[in-house]
C-alpha atoms as a PDB file:
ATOM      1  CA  UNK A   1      -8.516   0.719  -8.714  1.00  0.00           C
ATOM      2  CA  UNK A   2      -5.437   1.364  -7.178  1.00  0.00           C
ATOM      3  CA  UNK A   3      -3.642   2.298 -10.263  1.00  0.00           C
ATOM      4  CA  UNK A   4      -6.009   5.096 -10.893  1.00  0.00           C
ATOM      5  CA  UNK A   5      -7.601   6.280  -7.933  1.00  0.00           C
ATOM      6  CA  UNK A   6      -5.967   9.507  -8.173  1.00  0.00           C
ATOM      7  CA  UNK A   7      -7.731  10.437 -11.065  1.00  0.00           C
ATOM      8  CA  UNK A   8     -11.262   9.305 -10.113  1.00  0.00           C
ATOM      9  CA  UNK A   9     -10.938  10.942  -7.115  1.00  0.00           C
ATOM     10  CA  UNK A  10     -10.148  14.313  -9.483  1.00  0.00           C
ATOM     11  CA  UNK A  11     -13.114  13.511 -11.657  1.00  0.00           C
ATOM     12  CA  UNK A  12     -15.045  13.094  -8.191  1.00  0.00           C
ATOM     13  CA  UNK A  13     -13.982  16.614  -7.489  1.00  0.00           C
ATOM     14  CA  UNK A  14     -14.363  18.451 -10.444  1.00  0.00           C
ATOM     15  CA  UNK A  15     -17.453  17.251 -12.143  1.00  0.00           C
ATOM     16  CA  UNK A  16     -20.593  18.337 -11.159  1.00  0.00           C
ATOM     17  CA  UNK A  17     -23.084  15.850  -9.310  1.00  0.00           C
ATOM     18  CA  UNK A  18     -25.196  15.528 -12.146  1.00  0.00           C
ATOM     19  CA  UNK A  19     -22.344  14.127 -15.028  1.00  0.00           C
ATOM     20  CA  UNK A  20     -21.905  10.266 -14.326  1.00  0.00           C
ATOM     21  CA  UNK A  21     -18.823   8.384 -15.061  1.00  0.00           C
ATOM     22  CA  UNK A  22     -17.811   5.771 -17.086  1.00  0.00           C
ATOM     23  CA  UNK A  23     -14.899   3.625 -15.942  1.00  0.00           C
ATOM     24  CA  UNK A  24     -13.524  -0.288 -16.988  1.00  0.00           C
ATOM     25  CA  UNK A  25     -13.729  -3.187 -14.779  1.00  0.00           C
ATOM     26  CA  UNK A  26     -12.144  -6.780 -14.716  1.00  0.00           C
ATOM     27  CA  UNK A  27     -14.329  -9.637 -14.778  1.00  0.00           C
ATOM     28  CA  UNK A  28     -14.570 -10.257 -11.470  1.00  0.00           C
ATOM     29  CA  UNK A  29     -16.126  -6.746 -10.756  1.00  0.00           C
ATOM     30  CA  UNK A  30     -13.045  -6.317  -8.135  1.00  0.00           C
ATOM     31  CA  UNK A  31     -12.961  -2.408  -9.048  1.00  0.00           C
ATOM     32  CA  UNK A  32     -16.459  -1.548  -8.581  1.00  0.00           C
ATOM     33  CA  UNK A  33     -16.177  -3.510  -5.130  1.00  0.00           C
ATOM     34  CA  UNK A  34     -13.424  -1.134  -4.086  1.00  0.00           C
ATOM     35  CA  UNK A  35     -15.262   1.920  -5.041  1.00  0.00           C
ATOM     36  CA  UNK A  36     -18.435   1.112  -3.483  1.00  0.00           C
ATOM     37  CA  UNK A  37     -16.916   0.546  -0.701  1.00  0.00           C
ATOM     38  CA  UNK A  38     -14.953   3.851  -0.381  1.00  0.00           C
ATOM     39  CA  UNK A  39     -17.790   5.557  -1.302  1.00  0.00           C
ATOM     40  CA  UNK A  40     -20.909   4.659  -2.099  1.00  0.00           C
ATOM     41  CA  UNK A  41     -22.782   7.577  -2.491  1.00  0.00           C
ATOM     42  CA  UNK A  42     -20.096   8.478  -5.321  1.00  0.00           C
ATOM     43  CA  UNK A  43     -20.209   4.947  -6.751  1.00  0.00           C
ATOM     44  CA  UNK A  44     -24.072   5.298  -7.784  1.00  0.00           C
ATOM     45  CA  UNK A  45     -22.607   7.976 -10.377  1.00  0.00           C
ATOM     46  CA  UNK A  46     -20.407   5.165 -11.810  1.00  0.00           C
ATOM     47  CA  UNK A  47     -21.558   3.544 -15.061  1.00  0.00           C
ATOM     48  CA  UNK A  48     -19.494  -0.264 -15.161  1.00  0.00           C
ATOM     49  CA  UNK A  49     -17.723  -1.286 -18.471  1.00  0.00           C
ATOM     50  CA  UNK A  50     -17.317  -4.945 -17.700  1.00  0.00           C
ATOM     51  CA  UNK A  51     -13.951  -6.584 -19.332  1.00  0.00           C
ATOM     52  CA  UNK A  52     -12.929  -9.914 -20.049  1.00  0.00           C
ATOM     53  CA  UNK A  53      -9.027  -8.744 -18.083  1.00  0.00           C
ATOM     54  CA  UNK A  54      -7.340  -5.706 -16.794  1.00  0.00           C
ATOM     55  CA  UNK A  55      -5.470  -5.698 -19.453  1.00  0.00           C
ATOM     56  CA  UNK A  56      -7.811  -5.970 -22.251  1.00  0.00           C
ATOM     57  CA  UNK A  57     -10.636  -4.338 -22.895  1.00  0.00           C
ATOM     58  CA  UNK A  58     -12.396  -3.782 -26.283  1.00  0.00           C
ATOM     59  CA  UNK A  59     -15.891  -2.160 -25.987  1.00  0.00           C
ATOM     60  CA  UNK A  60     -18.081  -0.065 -28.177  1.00  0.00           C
ATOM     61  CA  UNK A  61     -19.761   2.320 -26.306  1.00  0.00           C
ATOM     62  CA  UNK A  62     -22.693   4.043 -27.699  1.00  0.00           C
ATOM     63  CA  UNK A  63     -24.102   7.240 -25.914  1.00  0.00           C
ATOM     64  CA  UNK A  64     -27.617   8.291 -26.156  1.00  0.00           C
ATOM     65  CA  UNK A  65     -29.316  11.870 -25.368  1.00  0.00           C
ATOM     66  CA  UNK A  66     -25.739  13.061 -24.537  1.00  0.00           C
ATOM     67  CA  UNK A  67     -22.688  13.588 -24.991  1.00  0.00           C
ATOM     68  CA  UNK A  68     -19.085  11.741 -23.677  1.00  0.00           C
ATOM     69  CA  UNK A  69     -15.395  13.736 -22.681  1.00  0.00           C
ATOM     70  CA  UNK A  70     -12.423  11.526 -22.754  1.00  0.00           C
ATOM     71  CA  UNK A  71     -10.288  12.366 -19.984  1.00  0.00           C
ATOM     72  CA  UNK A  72      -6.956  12.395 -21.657  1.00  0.00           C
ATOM     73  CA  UNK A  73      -4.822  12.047 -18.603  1.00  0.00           C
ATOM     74  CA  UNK A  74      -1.556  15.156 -18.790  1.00  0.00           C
ATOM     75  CA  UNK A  75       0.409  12.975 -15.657  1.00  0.00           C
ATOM     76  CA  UNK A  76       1.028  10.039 -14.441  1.00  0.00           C
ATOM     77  CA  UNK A  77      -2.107   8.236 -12.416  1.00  0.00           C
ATOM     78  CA  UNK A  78       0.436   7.697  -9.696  1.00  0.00           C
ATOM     79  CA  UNK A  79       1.080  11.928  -9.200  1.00  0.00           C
ATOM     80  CA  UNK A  80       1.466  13.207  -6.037  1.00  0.00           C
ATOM     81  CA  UNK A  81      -0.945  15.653  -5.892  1.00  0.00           C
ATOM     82  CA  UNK A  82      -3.290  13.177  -7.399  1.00  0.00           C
ATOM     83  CA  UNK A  83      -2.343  10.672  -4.416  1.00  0.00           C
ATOM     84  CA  UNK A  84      -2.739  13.433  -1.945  1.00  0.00           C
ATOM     85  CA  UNK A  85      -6.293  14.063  -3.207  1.00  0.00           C
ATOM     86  CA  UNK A  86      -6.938  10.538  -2.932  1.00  0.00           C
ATOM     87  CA  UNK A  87      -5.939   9.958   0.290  1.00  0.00           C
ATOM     88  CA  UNK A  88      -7.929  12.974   1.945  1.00  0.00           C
ATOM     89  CA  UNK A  89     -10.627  11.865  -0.064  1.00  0.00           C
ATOM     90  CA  UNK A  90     -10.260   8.395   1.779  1.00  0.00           C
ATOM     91  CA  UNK A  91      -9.815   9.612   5.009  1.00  0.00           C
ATOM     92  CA  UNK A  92     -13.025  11.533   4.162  1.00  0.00           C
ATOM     93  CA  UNK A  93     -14.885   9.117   3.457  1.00  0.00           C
ATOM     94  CA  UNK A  94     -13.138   6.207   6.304  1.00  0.00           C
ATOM     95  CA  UNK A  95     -12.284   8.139   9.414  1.00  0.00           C
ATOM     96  CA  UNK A  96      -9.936   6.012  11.839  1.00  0.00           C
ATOM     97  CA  UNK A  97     -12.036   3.774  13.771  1.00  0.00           C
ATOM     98  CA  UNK A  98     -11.115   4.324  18.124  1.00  0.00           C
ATOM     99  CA  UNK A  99      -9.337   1.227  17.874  1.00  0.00           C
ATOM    100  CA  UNK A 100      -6.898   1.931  14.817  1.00  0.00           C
ATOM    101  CA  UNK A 101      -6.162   5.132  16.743  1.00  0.00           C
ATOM    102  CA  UNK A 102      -5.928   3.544  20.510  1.00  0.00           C
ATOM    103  CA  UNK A 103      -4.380   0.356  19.590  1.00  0.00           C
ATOM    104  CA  UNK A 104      -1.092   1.192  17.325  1.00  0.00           C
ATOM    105  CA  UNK A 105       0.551  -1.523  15.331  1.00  0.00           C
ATOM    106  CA  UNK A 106       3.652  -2.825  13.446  1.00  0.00           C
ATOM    107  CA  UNK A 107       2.827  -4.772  10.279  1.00  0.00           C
ATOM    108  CA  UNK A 108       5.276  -7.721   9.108  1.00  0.00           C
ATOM    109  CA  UNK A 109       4.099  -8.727   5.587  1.00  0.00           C
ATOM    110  CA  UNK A 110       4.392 -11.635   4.303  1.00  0.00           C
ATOM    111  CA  UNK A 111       3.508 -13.262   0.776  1.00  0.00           C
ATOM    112  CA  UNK A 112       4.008 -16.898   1.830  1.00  0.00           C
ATOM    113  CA  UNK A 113       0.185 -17.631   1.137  1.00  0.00           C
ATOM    114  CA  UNK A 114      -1.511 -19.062  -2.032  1.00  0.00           C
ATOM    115  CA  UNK A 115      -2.510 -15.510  -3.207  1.00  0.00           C
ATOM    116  CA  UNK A 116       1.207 -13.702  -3.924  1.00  0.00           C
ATOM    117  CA  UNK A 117       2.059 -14.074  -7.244  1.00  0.00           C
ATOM    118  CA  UNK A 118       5.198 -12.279  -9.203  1.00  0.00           C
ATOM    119  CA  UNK A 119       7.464 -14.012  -6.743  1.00  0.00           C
ATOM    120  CA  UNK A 120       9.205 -11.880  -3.874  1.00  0.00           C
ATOM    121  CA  UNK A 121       8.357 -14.936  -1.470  1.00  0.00           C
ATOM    122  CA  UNK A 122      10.767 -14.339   1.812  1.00  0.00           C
ATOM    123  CA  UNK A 123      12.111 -17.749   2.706  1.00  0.00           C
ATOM    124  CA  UNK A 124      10.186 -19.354   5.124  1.00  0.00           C
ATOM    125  CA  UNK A 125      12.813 -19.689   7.642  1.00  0.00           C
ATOM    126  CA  UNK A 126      14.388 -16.156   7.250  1.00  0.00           C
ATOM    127  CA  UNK A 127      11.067 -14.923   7.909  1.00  0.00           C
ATOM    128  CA  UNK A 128      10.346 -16.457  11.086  1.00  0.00           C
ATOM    129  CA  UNK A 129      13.517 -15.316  12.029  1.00  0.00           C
ATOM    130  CA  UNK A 130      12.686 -11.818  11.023  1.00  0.00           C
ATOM    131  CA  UNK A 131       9.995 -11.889  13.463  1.00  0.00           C
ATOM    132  CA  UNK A 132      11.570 -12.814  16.278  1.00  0.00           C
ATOM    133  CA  UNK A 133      14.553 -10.155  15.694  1.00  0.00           C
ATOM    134  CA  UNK A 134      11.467  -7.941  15.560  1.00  0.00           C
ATOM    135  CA  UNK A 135      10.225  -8.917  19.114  1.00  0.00           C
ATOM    136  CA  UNK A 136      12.969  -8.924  20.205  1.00  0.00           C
ATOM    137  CA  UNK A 137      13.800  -5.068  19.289  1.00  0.00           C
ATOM    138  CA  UNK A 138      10.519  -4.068  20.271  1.00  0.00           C
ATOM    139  CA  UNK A 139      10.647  -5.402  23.700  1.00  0.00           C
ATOM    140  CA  UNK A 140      14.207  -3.816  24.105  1.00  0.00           C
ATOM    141  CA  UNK A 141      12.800  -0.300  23.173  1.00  0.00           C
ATOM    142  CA  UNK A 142       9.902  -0.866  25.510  1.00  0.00           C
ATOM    143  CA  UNK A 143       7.005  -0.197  22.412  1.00  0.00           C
ATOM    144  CA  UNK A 144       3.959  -0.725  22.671  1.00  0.00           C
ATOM    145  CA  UNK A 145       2.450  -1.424  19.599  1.00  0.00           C
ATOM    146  CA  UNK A 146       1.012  -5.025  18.722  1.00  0.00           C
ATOM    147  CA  UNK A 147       3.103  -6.663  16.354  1.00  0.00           C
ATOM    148  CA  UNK A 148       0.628  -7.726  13.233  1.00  0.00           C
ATOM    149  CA  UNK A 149       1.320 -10.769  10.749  1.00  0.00           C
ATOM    150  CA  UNK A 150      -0.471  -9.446   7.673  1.00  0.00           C
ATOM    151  CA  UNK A 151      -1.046 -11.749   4.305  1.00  0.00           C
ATOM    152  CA  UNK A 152      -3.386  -9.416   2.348  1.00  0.00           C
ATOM    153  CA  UNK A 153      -6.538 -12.114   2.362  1.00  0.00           C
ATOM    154  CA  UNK A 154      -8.204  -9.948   4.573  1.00  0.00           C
ATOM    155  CA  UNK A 155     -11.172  -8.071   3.857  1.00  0.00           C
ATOM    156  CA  UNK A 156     -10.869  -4.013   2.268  1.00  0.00           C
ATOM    157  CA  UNK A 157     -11.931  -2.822   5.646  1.00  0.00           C
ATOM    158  CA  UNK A 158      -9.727  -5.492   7.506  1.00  0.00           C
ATOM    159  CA  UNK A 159      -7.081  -4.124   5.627  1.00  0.00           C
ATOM    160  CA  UNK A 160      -7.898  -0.304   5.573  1.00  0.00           C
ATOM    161  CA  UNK A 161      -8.798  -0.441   9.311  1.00  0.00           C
ATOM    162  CA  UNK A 162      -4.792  -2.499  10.263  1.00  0.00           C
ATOM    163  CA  UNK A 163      -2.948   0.098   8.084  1.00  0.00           C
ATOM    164  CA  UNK A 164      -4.633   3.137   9.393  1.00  0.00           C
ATOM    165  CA  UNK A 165      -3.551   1.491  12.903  1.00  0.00           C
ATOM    166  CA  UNK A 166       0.249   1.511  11.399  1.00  0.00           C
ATOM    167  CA  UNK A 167       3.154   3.178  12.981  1.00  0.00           C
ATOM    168  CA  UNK A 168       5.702   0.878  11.189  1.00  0.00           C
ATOM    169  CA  UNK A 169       4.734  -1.524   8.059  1.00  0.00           C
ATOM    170  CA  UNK A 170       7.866  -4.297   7.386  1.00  0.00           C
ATOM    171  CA  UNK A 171       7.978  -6.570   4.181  1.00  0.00           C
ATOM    172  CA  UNK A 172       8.912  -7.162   0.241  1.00  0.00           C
ATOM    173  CA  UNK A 173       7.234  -5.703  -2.728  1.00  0.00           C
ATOM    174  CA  UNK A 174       3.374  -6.735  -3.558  1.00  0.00           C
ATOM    175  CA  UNK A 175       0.367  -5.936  -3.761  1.00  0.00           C
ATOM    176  CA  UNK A 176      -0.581  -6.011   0.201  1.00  0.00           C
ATOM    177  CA  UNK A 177       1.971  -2.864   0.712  1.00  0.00           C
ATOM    178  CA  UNK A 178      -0.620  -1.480  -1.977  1.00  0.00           C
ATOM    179  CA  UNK A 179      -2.030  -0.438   1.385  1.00  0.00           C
ATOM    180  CA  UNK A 180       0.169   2.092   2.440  1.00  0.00           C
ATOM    181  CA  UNK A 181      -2.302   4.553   1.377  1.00  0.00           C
ATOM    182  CA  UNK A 182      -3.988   3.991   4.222  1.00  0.00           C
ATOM    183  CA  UNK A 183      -1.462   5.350   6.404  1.00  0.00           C
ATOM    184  CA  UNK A 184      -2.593   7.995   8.542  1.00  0.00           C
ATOM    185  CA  UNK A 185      -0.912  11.393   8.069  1.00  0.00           C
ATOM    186  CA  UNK A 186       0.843  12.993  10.870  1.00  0.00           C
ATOM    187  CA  UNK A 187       1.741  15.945  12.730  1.00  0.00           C
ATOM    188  CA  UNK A 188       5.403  16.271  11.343  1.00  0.00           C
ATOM    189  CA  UNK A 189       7.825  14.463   9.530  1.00  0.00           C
ATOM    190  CA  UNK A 190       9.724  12.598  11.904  1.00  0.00           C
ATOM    191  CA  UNK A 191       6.580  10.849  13.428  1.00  0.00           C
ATOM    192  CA  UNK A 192       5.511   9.797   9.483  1.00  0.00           C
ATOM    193  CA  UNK A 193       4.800   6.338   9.925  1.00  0.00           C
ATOM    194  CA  UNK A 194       8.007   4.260   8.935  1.00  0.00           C
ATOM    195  CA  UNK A 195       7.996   1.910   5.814  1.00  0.00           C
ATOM    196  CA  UNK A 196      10.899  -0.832   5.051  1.00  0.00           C
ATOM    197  CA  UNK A 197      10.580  -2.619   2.035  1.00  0.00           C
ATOM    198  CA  UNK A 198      12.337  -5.047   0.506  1.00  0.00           C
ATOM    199  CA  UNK A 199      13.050  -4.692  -3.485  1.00  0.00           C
ATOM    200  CA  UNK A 200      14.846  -6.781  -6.495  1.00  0.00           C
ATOM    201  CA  UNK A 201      17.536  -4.981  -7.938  1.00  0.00           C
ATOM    202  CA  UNK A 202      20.049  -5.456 -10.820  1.00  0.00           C
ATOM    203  CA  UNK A 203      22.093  -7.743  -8.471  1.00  0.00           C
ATOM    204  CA  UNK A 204      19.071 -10.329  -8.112  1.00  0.00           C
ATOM    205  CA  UNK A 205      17.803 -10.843 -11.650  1.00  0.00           C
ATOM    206  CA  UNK A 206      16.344 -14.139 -11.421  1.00  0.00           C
ATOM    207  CA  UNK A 207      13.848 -12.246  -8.913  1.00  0.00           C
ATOM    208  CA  UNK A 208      11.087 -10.318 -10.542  1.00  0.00           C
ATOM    209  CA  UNK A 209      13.784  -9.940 -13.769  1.00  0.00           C
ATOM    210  CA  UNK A 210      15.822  -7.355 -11.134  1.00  0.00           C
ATOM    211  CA  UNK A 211      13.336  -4.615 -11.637  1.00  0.00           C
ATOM    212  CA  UNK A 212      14.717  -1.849  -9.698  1.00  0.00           C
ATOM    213  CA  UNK A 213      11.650   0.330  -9.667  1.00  0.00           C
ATOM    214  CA  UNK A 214       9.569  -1.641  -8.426  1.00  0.00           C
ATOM    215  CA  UNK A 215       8.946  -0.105  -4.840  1.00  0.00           C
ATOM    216  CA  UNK A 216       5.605   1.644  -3.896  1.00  0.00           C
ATOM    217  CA  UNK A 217       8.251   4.676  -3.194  1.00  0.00           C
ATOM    218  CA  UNK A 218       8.020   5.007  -6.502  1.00  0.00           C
ATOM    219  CA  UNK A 219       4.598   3.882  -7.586  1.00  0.00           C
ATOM    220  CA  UNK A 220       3.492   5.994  -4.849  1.00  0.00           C
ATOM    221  CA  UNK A 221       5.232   9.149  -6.393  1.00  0.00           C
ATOM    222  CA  UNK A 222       7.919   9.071  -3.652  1.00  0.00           C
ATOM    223  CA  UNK A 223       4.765   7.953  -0.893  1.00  0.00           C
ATOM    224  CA  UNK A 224       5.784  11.571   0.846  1.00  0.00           C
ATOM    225  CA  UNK A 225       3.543  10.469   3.508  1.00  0.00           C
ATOM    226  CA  UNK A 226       5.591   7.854   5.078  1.00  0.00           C
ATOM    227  CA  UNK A 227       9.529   7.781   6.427  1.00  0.00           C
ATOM    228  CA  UNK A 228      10.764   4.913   3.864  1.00  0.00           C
ATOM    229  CA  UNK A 229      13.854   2.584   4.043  1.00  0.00           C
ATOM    230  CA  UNK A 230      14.699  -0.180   1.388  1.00  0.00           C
ATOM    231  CA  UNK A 231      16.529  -3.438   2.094  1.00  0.00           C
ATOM    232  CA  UNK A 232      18.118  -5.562  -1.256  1.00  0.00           C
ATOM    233  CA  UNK A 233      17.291  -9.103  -1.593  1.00  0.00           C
ATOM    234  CA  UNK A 234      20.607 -10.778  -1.942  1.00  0.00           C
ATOM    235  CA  UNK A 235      21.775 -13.893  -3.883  1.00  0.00           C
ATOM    236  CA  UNK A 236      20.109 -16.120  -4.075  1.00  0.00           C
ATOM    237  CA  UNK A 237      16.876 -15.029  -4.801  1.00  0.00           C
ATOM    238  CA  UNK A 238      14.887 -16.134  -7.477  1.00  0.00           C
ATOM    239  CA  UNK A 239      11.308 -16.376  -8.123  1.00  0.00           C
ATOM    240  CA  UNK A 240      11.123 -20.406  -7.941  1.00  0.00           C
ATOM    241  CA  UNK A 241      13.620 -20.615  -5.445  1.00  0.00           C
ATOM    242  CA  UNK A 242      12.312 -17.874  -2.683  1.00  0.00           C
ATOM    243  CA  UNK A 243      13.879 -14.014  -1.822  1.00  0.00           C
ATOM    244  CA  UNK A 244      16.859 -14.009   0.742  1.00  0.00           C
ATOM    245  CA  UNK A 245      17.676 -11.028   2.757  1.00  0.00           C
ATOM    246  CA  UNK A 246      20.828 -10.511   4.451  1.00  0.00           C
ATOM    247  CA  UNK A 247      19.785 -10.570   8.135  1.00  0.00           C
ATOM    248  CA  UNK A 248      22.980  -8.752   9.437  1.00  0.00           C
ATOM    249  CA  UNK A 249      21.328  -6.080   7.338  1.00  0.00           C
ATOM    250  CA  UNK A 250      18.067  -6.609   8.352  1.00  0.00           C
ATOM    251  CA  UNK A 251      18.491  -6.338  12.431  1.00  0.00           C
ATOM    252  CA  UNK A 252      20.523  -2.991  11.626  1.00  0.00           C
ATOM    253  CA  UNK A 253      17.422  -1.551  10.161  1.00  0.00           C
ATOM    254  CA  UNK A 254      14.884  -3.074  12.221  1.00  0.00           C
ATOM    255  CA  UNK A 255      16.996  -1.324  15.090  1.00  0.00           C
ATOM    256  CA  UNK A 256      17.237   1.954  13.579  1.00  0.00           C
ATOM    257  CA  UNK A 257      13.721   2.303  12.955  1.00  0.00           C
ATOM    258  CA  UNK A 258      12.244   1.177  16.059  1.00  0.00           C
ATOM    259  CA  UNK A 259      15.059   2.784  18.051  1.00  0.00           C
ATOM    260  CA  UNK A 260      13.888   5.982  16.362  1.00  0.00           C
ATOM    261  CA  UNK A 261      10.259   5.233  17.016  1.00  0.00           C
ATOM    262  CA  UNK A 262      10.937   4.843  20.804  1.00  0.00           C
ATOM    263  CA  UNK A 263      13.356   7.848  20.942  1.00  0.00           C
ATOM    264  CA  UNK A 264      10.246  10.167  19.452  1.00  0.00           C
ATOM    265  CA  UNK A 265       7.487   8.290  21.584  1.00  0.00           C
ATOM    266  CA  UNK A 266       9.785   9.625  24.522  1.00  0.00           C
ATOM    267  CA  UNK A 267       9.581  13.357  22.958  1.00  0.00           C
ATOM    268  CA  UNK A 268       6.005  13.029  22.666  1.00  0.00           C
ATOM    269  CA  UNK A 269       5.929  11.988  26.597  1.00  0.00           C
ATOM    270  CA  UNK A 270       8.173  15.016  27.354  1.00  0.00           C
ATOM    271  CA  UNK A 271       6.096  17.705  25.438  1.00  0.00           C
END
């Protein structure tokens, strides 16, 4: 769903209410889930093609008393504009609860649970440790926000209701940061909510086979909506072995971003 709600939110658009929809679904019916639960009343217009993976699916579909289009996609799935569409379409649809909007966060992921797979697994220890430098930064800029511990098991609207309470989201590469389309737009750039993520890179190649480009910067067509910052994992990381940051590094960030969070919270008090 993720990979291609840009374009079903253009076919949501641009078809009139009467043409239904075909789409492909994984076995466990994870897609259809999603959708209903974005939308419902746009969901009923969705016929289900039910496949044995994500990655295959070989169906004969035979259309009666009509006629089928082929939408022959002229861009990526992961275009901005497409993105953009989506995420109005979301907010649409999911208005901020009082409480996402009252009670602001900052989001540590982490993929030390049972779920994470494709490696990117923070060590254990340097992630506790990444907390506390966290704390500790907070309490020095006087912020306010609750510091979350998020581990993507929660439910969609769990999820979608935490990131729509971000002001800062903190963690590696997966799925969970697949949530950053959530993020809540904002009244000008510098009070985007801030994003540091931490990625493989040709200098770690036992981790995720050092695939630079994958960051949801880039899956998220540059993710225009957020202020983003990118730590390395350093030697040595390795999927069976864990991902190691250096933590010099990693207190230099955390420190410019928050200080920059509480320097604009003290505009914002100002104005």
């Amino acid at each position: 769903m993720i990979d291609n709600v840009g374009y079903i939110s253009y076919l949501r658009d641009i078809l009139p209410p009467e043409k239904r929809i075909i789409l492909a679904d994984g076995r466990m019916g994870s897609s259809r889930k999603q959708l209903e639960f974005l939308d419902a009343e746009f969901a009923k217009r969705v016929d289900w093609i039910q496949c044995h993976s994500i990655i295959s699916c070989n169906h004969l579909v035979k259309i009666r008393d009509g006629n089928l289009s082929v939408l022959r996609p002229i861009s990526s799935t992961r275009h901005a504009d497409l993105l953009l569409r989506a995420r109005q379409w979301i907010l649409e649809k999911n208005p901020p609860k009082d409480e996402s909007l009252k009670s602001r966060t900052i989001i540590f992921y982490t993929r030390n649970v049972d779920n994470a797979s494709h490696g990117r697994v923070v060590d254990l220890q340097q992630e506790r440790e990444m907390i506390r430098i966290i704390k500790r930064v907070m309490m020095q800029n006087n912020l306010k926000e609750r510091l979350i511990v998020f581990d993507g098991t929660e439910s969609l609207r769990e999820q979608m209701d935490l990131f729509q309470s971000a002001n800062a989201v903190i963690g590696p590469h997966g799925g969970g940061l697949a949530n950053l389309l959530f993020l809540l737009p904002s009244g000008s750039c510098e009070t985007r909510p801030k994003v540091l993520e931490f990625i493989t890179s040709s200098n770690t190649p036992k981790l995720h086979s050092g695939i630079i480009y994958k960051t949801f910067y880039h899956i998220f067509s540059s993710c225009s909506w957020a202020e983003y910052y990118h730590l390395n994992f350093v030697a040595p990381s390795s999927d069976s072995g864990g991902a190691f940051i250096n933590m010099n590094d990693f207190y230099d960030a955390v420190r410019f971003i928050l200080g920059k969070m509480s320097e604009e919270n003290k505009l914002q008090k100002i104005m």
